[in-house]
Protein backbone atom coordinates (compact mmCIF):
# COMPACT_ATOMS: atom_id res chain seq x y z
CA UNK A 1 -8.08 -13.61 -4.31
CA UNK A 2 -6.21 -13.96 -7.32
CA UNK A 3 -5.73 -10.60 -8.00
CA UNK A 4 -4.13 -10.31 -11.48
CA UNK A 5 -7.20 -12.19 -12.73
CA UNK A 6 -9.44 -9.24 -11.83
CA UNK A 7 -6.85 -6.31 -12.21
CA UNK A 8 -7.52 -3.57 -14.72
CA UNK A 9 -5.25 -3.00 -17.54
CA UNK A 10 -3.29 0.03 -16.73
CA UNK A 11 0.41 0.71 -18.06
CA UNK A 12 3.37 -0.46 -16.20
CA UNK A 13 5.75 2.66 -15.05
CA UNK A 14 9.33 2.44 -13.94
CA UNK A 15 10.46 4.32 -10.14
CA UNK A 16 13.43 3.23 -9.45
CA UNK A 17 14.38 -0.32 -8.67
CA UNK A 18 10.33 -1.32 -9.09
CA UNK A 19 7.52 -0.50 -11.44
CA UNK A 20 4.27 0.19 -10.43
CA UNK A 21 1.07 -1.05 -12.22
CA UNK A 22 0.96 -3.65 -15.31
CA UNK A 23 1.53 -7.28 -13.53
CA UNK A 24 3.72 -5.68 -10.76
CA UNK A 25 2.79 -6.19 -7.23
CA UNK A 26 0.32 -3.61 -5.63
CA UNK A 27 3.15 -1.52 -3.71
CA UNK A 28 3.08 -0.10 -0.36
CA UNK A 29 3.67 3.37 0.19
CA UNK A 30 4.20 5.66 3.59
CA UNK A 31 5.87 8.92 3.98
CA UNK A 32 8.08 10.27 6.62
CA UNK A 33 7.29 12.44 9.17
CA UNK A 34 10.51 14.18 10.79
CA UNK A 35 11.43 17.63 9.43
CA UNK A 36 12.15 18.12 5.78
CA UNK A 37 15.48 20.29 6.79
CA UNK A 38 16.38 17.17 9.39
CA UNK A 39 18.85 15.51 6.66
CA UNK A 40 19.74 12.60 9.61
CA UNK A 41 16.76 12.02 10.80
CA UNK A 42 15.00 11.51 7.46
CA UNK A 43 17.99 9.10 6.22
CA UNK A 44 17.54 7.26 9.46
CA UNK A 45 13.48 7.18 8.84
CA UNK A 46 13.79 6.14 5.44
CA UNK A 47 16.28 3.34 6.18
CA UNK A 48 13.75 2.29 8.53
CA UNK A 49 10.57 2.13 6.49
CA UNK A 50 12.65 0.09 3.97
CA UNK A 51 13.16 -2.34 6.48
CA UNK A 52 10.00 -2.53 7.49
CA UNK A 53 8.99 -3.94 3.84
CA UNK A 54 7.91 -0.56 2.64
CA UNK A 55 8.17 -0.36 -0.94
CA UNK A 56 8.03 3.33 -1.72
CA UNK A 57 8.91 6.36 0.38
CA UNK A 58 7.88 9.90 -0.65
CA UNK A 59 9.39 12.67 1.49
CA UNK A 60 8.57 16.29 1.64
CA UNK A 61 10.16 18.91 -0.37
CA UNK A 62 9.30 22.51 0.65
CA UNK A 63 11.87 24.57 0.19
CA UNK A 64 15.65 24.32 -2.13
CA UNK A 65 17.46 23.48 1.61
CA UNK A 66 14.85 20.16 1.68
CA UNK A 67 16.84 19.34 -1.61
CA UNK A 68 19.90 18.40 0.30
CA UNK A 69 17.68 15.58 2.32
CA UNK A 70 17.63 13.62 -1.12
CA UNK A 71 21.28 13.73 -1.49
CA UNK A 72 21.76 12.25 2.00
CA UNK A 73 19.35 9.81 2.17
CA UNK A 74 20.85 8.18 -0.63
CA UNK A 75 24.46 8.69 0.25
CA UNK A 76 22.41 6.69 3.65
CA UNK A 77 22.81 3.17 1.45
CA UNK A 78 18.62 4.05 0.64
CA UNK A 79 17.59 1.61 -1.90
CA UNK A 80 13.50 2.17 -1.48
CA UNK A 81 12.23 4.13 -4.29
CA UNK A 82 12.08 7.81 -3.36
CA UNK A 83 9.29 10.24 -4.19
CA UNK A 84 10.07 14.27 -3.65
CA UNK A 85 6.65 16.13 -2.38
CA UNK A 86 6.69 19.61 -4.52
CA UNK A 87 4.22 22.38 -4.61
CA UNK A 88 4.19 25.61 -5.79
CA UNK A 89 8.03 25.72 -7.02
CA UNK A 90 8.97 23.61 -10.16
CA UNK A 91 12.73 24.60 -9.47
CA UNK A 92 12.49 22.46 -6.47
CA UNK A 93 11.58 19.70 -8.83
CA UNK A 94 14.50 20.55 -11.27
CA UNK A 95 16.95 20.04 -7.99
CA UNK A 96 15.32 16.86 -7.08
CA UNK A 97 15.58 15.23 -10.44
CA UNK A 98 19.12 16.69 -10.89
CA UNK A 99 19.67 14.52 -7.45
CA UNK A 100 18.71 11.43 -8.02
CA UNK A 101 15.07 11.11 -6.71
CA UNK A 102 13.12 8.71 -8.51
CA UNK A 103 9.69 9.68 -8.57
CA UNK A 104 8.22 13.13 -8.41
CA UNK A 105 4.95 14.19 -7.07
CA UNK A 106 3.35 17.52 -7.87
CA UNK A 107 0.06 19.04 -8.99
CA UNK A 108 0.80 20.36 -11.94
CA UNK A 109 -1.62 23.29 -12.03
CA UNK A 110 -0.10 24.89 -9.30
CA UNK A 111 3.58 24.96 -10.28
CA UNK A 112 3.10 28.31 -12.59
CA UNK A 113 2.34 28.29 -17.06
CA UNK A 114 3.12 25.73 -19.45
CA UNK A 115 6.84 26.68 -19.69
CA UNK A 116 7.38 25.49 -15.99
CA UNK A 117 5.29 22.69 -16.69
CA UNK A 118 7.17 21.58 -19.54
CA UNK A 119 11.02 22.57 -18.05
CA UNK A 120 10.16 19.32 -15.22
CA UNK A 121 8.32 17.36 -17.89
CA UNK A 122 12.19 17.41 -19.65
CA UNK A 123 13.84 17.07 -16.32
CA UNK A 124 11.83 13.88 -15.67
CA UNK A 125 11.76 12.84 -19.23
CA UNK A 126 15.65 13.32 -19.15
CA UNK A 127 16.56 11.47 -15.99
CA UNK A 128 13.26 8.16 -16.13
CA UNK A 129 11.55 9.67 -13.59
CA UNK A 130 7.93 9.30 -13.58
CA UNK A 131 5.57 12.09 -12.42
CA UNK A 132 2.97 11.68 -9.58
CA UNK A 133 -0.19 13.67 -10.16
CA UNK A 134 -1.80 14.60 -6.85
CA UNK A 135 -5.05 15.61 -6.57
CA UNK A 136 -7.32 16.04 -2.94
CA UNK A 137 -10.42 17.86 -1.83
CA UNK A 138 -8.33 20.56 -0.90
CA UNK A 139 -6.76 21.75 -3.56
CA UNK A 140 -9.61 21.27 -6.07
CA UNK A 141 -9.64 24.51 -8.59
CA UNK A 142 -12.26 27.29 -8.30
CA UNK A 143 -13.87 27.30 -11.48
CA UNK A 144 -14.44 23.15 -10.50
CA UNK A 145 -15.59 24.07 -7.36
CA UNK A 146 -18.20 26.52 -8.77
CA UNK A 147 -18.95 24.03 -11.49
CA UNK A 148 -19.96 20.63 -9.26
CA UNK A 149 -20.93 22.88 -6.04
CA UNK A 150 -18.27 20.81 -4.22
CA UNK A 151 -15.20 18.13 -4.00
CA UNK A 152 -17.57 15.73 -5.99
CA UNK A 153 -15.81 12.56 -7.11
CA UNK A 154 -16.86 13.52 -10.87
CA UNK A 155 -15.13 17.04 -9.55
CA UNK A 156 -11.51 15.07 -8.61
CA UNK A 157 -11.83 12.83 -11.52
CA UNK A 158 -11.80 15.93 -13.87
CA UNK A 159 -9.06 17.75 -12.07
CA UNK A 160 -6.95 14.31 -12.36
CA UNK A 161 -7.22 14.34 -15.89
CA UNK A 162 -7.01 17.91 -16.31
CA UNK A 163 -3.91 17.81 -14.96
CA UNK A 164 -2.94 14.30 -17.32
CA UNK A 165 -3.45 16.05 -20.31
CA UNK A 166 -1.41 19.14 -19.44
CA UNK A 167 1.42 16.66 -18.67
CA UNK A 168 0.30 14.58 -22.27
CA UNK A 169 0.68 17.99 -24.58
CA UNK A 170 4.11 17.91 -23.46
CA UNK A 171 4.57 14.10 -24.53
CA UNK A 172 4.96 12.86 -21.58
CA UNK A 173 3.25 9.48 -20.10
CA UNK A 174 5.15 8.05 -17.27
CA UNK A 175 2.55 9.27 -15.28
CA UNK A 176 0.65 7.67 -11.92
CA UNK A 177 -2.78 8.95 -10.71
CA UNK A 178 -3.52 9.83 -6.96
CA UNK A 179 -6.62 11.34 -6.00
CA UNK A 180 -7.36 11.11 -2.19
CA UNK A 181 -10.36 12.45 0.15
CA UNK A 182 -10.52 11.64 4.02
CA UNK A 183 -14.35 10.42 2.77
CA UNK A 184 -13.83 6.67 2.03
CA UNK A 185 -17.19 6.49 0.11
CA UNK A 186 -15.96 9.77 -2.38
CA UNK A 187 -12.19 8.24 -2.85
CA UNK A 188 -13.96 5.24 -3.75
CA UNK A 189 -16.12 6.65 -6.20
CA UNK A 190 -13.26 9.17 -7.55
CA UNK A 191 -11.04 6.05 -8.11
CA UNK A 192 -14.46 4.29 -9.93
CA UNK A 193 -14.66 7.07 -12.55
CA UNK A 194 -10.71 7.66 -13.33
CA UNK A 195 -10.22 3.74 -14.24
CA UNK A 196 -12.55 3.68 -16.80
CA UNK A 197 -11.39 7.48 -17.85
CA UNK A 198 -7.32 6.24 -18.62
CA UNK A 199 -5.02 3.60 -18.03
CA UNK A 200 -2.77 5.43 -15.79
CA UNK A 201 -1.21 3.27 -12.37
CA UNK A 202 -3.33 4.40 -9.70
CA UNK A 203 -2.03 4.74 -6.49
CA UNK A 204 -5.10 4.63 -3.46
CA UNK A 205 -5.50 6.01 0.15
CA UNK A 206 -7.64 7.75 2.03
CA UNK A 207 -6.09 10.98 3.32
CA UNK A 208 -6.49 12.22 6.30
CA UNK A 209 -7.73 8.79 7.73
CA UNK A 210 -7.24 9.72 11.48
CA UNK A 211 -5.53 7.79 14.50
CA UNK A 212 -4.51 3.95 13.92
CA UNK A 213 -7.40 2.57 14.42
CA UNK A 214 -10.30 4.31 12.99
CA UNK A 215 -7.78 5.50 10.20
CA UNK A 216 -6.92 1.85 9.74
CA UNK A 217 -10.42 1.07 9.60
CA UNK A 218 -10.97 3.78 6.92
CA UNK A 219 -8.05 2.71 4.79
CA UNK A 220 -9.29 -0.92 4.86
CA UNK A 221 -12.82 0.22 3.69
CA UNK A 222 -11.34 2.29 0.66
CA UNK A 223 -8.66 0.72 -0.56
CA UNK A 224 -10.31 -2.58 0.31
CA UNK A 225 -12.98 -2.03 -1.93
CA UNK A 226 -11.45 -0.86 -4.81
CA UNK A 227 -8.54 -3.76 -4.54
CA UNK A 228 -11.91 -5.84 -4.48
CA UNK A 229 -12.65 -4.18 -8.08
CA UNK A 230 -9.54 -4.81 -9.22
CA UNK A 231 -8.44 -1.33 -9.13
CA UNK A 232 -5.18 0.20 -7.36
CA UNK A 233 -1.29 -0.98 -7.92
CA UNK A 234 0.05 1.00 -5.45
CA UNK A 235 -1.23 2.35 -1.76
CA UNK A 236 -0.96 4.22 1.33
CA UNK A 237 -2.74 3.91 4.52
CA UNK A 238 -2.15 7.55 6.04
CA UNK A 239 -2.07 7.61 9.95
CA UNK A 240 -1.84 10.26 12.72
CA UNK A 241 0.85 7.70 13.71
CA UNK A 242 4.15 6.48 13.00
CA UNK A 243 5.26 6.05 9.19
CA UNK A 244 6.27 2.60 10.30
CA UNK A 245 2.44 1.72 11.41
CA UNK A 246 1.50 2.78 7.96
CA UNK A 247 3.32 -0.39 6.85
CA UNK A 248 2.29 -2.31 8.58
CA UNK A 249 -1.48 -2.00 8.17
CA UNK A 250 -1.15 -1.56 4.29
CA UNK A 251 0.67 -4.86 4.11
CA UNK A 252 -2.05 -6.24 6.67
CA UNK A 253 -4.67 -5.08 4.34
CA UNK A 254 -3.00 -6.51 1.08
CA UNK A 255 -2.43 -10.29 2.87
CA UNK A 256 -6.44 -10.11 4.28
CA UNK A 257 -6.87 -9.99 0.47
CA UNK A 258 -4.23 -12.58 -0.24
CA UNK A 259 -2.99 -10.19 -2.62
CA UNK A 260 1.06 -10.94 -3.14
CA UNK A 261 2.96 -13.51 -4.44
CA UNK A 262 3.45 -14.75 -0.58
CA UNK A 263 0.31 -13.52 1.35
CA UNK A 264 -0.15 -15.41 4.15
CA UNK A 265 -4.37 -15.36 5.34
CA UNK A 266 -5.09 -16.23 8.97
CA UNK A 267 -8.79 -17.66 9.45
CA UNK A 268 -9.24 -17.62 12.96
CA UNK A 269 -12.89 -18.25 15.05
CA UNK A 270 -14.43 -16.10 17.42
CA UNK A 271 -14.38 -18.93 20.02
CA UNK A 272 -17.52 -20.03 22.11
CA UNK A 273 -18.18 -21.84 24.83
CA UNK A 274 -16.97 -25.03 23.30
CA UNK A 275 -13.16 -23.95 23.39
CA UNK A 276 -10.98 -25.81 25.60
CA UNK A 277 -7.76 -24.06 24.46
CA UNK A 278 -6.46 -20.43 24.36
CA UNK A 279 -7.68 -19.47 20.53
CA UNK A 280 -6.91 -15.70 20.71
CA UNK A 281 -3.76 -16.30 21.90
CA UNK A 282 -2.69 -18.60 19.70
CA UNK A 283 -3.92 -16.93 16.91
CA UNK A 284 -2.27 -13.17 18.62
CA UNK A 285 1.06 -15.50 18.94
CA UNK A 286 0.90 -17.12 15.07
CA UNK A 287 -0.26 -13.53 13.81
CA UNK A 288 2.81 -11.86 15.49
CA UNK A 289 5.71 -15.08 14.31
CA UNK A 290 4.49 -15.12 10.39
CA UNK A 291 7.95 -14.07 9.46
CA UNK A 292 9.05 -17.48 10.35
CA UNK A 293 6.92 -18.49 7.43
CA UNK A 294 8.68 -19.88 4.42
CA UNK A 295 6.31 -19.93 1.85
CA UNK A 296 6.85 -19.38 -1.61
CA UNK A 297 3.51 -18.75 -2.43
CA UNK A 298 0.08 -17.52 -0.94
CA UNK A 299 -0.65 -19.98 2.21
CA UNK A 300 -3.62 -19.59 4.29
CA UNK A 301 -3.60 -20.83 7.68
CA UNK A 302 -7.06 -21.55 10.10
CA UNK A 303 -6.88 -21.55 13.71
CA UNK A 304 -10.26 -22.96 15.05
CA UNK A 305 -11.43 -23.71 18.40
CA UNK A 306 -12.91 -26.57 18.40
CA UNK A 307 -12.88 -30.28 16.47
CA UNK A 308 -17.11 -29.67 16.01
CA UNK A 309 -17.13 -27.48 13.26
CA UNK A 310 -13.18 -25.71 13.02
CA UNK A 311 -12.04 -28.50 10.11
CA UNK A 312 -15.43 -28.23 7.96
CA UNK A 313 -15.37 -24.40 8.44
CA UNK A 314 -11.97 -23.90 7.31
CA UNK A 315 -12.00 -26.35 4.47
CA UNK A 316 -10.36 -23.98 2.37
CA UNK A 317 -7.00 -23.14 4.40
CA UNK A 318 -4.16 -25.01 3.50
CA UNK A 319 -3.09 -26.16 7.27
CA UNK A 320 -5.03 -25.66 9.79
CA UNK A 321 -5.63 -26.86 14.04
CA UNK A 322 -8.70 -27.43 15.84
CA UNK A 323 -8.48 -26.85 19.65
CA UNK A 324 -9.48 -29.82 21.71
CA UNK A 325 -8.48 -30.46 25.59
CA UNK A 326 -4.54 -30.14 25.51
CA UNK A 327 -4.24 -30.83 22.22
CA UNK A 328 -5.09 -29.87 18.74
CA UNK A 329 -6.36 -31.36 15.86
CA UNK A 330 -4.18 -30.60 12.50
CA UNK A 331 -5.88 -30.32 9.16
CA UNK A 332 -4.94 -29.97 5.41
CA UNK A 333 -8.03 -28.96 3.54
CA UNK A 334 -10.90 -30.05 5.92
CA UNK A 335 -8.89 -33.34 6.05
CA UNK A 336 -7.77 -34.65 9.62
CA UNK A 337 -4.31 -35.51 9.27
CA UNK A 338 -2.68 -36.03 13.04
CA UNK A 339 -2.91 -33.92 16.62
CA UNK A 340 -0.41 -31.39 18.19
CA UNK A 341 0.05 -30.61 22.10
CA UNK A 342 -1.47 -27.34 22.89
CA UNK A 343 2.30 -26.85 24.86
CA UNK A 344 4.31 -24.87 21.52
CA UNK A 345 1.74 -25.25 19.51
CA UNK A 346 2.08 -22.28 17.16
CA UNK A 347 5.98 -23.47 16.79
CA UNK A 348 4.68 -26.81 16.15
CA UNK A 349 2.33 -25.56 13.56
CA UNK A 350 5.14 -23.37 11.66
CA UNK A 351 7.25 -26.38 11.68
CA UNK A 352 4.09 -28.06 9.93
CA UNK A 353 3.74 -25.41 7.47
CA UNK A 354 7.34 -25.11 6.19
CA UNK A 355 7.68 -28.27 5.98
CA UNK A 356 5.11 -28.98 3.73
CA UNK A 357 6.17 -25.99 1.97
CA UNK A 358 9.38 -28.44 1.60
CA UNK A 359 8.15 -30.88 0.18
């Protein structure tokens, strides 16, 4: 999928070393998860997740001591954007921008009157740091509540841009849109209503998701189907799990949509009783080594079990093999183009692929 061909139109907003909506790359998000007071540990986490590939960070923020945690992380050598997690006390924000963070995240209806409001707005406006409105089921106001009965998505949508135009009286517009629910069908909806409503970045998840693999699931269904609509520049897929699994299964979710100047797709069959080789290996093995991929460009790759159908059914992949009996067929666009021994066959096939990404 050509993603920039369907995108919406939303404004392009600096955070640090990236920007976030416009033509830039749909950015993967994750937060850590060691205490906010735990200065090391959070450095050390951070440093991590930016190795990982993770493109944005956001760390909590809950108290004035927290504040110090930003200071260290980037004395840590941190070059991932940072995002500071503030509720309830805008001189927590004040800190943060004074140290450097790069993005800040708050809701601004719960940070006190219009004078608070507009003392970050200058903070941020002062230092480039864009604001992050957050909005969930949770936190929706009373009178919005009493209004649409419940968390409806038209309810979110209208606290979202509540919130937008408190931040627009002050003059402000570096501003990026989250509005999450842990129901994929209602974040989906919520996200629907607010890109037609603006042309703020929008940053997707569902919240709340659950363990890796149902929460995985989840995330895959919301953010899937919005990425499908061409909404979303920036997401998170939140996990009872480690920040680092986060990651991993938002950049999994991006490449199954070939989203990215690099994606790499894997097709790979079901297998039947036709296969004569290990296909779920093989395709476990190649899944596991992409990162000895050099493509410069989106590549997709078919792994097929058998020479009956695997080369018609994956016309479309780039490079492909077809299992046969100790061997495998190797195909450019349904096209037949020479055989591989089953023995290192997924090195064999990487050799295949950067080569012709050589060439």
């Amino acid at each position: 999928m050509n993603y920039n061909e369907i995108r919406r139109h939303s404004r392009k907003i600096k955070v640090g070393r990236l920007f976030i909506g416009g033509d830039a790359p749909v950015s993967v998000q994750s937060m850590t998860n060691v205490q906010a007071s735990d200065a090391e540990s959070t450095a050390a986490q951070v440093l991590a997740l930016e190795k990982a590939g993770c493109d944005i960070v956001r760390i909590a923020v809950p108290d004035m001591d927290a504040v110090k945690t930003v200071y260290s992380v980037k004395e840590a050598g941190a070059q991932v954007p940072l995002v500071a997690d503030i509720h309830f006390n805008y001189r927590i924000a004040l800190e943060c921008a004074a140290a450097g963070i790069d993005k800040i995240r708050i809701n601004p209806g719960n940070i006190g009157g219009d004078d608070r409001v507009k003392a970050v707005v200058d903070a941020c406006r002062a230092a480039g740091i864009p604001i992050r409105i957050g909005v969930n089921s949770g936190s929706l106001e009373k009178e919005l509540l009493a209004k649409y009965g419940s968390p409806t998505p038209e309810a979110l949508a209208e606290s979202a841009m509540r919130h937008v135009r408190l931040l627009e009286k002050f003059d402000f517009n570096e501003i990026i849109i989250a509005v999450k629910s842990s129901d994929a069908g209602k974040m989906i909806k919520t996200n629907r209503i607010l890109a037609e409503m603006c042309d703020y970045p929008l940053h997707l998840g569902v919240t709340e998701a659950g363990t890796a693999h149902i929460g995985t699931i989840k995330s895959a269904v919301g953010i899937g189907a919005l990425l499908c609509d061409g909404i979303g520049d920036t997401i998170r897929v939140s996990l009872t799990d480690s920040p680092l699994k986060e990651v991993e299964e938002g950049k999994a979710i991006l490449r199954a949509l070939g989203i990215g100047s690099n994606s790499i797709t894997i097709t790979s069959c079901p297998t039947c009783g036709r296969t004569k080789i290990d296909i779920i290996a093989l395709a476990n093995e190649l899944e596991a080594r992409t990162d000895e991929i050099h493509n410069s460009r989106p590549i997709r790759i078919a792994v097929m079990g058998c020479a009956v159908n695997g080369p018609g059914e994956a016309r479309d992949a780039d490079i492909g093999i077809a299992g046969g009996s100790g061997e495998a067929l190797l195909f450019r666009r349904g096209t037949i183009i020479g055989k591989l021994p089953e023995a290192g066959l997924v090195g064999r096939l990487i050799d295949e692929i950067n080569r012709m990404e050589s060439i």
